[in-house]
Protein backbone atom coordinates (compact mmCIF):
# COMPACT_ATOMS: atom_id res chain seq x y z
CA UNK A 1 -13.82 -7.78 -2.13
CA UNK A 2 -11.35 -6.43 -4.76
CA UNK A 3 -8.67 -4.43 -4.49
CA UNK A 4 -7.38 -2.06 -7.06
CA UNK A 5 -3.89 -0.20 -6.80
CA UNK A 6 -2.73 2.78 -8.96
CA UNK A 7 -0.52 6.10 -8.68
CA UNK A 8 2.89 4.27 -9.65
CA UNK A 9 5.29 5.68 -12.43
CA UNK A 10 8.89 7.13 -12.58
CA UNK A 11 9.57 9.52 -10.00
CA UNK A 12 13.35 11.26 -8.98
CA UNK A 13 15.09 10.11 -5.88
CA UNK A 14 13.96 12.95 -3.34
CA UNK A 15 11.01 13.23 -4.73
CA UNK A 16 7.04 11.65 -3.87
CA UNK A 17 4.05 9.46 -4.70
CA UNK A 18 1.27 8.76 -3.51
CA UNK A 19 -0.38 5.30 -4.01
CA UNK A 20 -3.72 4.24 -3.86
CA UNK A 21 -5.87 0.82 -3.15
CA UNK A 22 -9.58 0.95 -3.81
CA UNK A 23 -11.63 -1.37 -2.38
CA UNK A 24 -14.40 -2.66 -4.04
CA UNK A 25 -17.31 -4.82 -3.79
CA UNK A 26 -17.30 -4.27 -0.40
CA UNK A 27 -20.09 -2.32 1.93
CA UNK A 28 -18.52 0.30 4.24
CA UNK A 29 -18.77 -1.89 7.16
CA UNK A 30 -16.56 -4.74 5.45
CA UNK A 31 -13.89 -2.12 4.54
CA UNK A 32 -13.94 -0.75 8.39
CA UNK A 33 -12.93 -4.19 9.26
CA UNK A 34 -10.30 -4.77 6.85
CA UNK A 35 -6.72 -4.99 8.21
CA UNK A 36 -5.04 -3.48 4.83
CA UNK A 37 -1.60 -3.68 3.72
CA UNK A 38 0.96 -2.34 1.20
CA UNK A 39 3.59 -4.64 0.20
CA UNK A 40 6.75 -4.50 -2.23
CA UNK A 41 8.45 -6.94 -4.14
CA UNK A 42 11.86 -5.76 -6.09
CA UNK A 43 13.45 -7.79 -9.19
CA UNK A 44 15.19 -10.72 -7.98
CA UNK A 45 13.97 -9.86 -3.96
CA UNK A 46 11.32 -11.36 -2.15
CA UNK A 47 7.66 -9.73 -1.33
CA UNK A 48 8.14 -7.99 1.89
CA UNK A 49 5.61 -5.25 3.93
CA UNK A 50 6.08 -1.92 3.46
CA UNK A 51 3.26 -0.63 5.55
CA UNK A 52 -0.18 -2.01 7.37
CA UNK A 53 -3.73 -0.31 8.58
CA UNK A 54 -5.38 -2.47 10.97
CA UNK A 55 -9.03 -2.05 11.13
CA UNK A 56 -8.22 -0.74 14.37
CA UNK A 57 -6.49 2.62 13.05
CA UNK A 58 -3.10 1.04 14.22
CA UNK A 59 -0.26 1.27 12.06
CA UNK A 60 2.89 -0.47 10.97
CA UNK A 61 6.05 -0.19 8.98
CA UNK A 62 9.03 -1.16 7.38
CA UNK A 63 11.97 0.14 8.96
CA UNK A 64 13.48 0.88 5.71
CA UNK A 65 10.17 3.20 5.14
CA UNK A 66 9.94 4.63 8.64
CA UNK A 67 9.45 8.38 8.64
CA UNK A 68 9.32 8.33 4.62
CA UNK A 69 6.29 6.51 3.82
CA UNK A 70 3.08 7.30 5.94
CA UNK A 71 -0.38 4.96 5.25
CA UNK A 72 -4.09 5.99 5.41
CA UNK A 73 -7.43 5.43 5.01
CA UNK A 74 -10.54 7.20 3.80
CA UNK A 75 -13.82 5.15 4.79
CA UNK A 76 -16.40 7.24 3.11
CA UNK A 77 -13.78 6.23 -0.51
CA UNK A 78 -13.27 2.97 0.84
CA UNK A 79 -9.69 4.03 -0.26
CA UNK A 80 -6.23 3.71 1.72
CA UNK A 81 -3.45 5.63 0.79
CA UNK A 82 -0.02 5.04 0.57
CA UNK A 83 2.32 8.66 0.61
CA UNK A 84 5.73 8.04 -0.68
CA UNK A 85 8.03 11.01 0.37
CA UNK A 86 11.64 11.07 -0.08
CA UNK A 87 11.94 8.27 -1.92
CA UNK A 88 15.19 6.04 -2.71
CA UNK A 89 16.14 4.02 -5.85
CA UNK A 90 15.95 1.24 -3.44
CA UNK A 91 11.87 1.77 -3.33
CA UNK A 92 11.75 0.81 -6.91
CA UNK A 93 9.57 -2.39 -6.67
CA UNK A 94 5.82 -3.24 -8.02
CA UNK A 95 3.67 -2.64 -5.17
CA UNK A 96 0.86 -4.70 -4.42
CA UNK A 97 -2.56 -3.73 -1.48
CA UNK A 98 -4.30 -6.61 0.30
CA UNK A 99 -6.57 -6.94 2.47
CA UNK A 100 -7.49 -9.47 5.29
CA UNK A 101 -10.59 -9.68 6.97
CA UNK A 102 -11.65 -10.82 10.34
CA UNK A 103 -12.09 -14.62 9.37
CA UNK A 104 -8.85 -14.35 7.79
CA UNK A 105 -9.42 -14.48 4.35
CA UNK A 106 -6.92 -12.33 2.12
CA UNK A 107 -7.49 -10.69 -0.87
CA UNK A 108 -4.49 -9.33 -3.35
CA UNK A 109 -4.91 -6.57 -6.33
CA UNK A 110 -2.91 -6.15 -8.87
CA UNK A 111 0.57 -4.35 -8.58
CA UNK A 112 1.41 -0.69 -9.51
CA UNK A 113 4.89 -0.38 -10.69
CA UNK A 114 7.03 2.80 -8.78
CA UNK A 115 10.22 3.06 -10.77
CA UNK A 116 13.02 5.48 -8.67
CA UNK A 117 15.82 7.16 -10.98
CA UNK A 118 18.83 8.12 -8.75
């Protein structure tokens, strides 16, 4: 399984993004059973969760994201989604998908950088 994020850049506060993780290597059953997650790690904070899919369809969030950020998934892309709306300069951060399956292994991408100007 590998995980690739994009859709970062500089974006207004107020304004939206929309972030995507596409997993590869992976046959469409696998992906259905992925739990998948967005996290977020600021300069000089630790990584923390933004937002989680369970392979279940249930969701999860930050409470600093409720009602702002909203994650997805499209199965036939293998793809979830992660829609940024209203977005502070506190959101700036490089955000990173993974992915764990049911025997518990994880699997990290790379990070996509979301820069916020106030």
């Amino acid at each position: 399984v590998q995980l690739q994020a994009s859709g970062g850049g500089l974006v207004q506060a107020g304004g939206s993004l929309r972030l995507s993780c596409k997993v590869s290597r992976s046959i469409l059953s696998t992906f259905i059973g992925l739990d998948i997650d967005w996290h977020r790690q600021a300069p000089g904070k630790e990584r923390e969760l933004v937002a989680g899919s369970t392979s279940g369809r249930r969701t999860v969030y930050a409470d600093s994201v409720k009602g702002r950020f909203t994650i997805s998934r499209d199965n036939n892309k293998k793809t979830v989604y992660l829609q940024m709306n209203n977005v502070e300069p506190e959101d700036t951060a490089v955000y990173y998908c993974t992915a764990r399956s049911p025997s518990g292994a994880e699997f990290w991408g790379q990070g996509t950088l979301v820069t916020v100007s106030s």
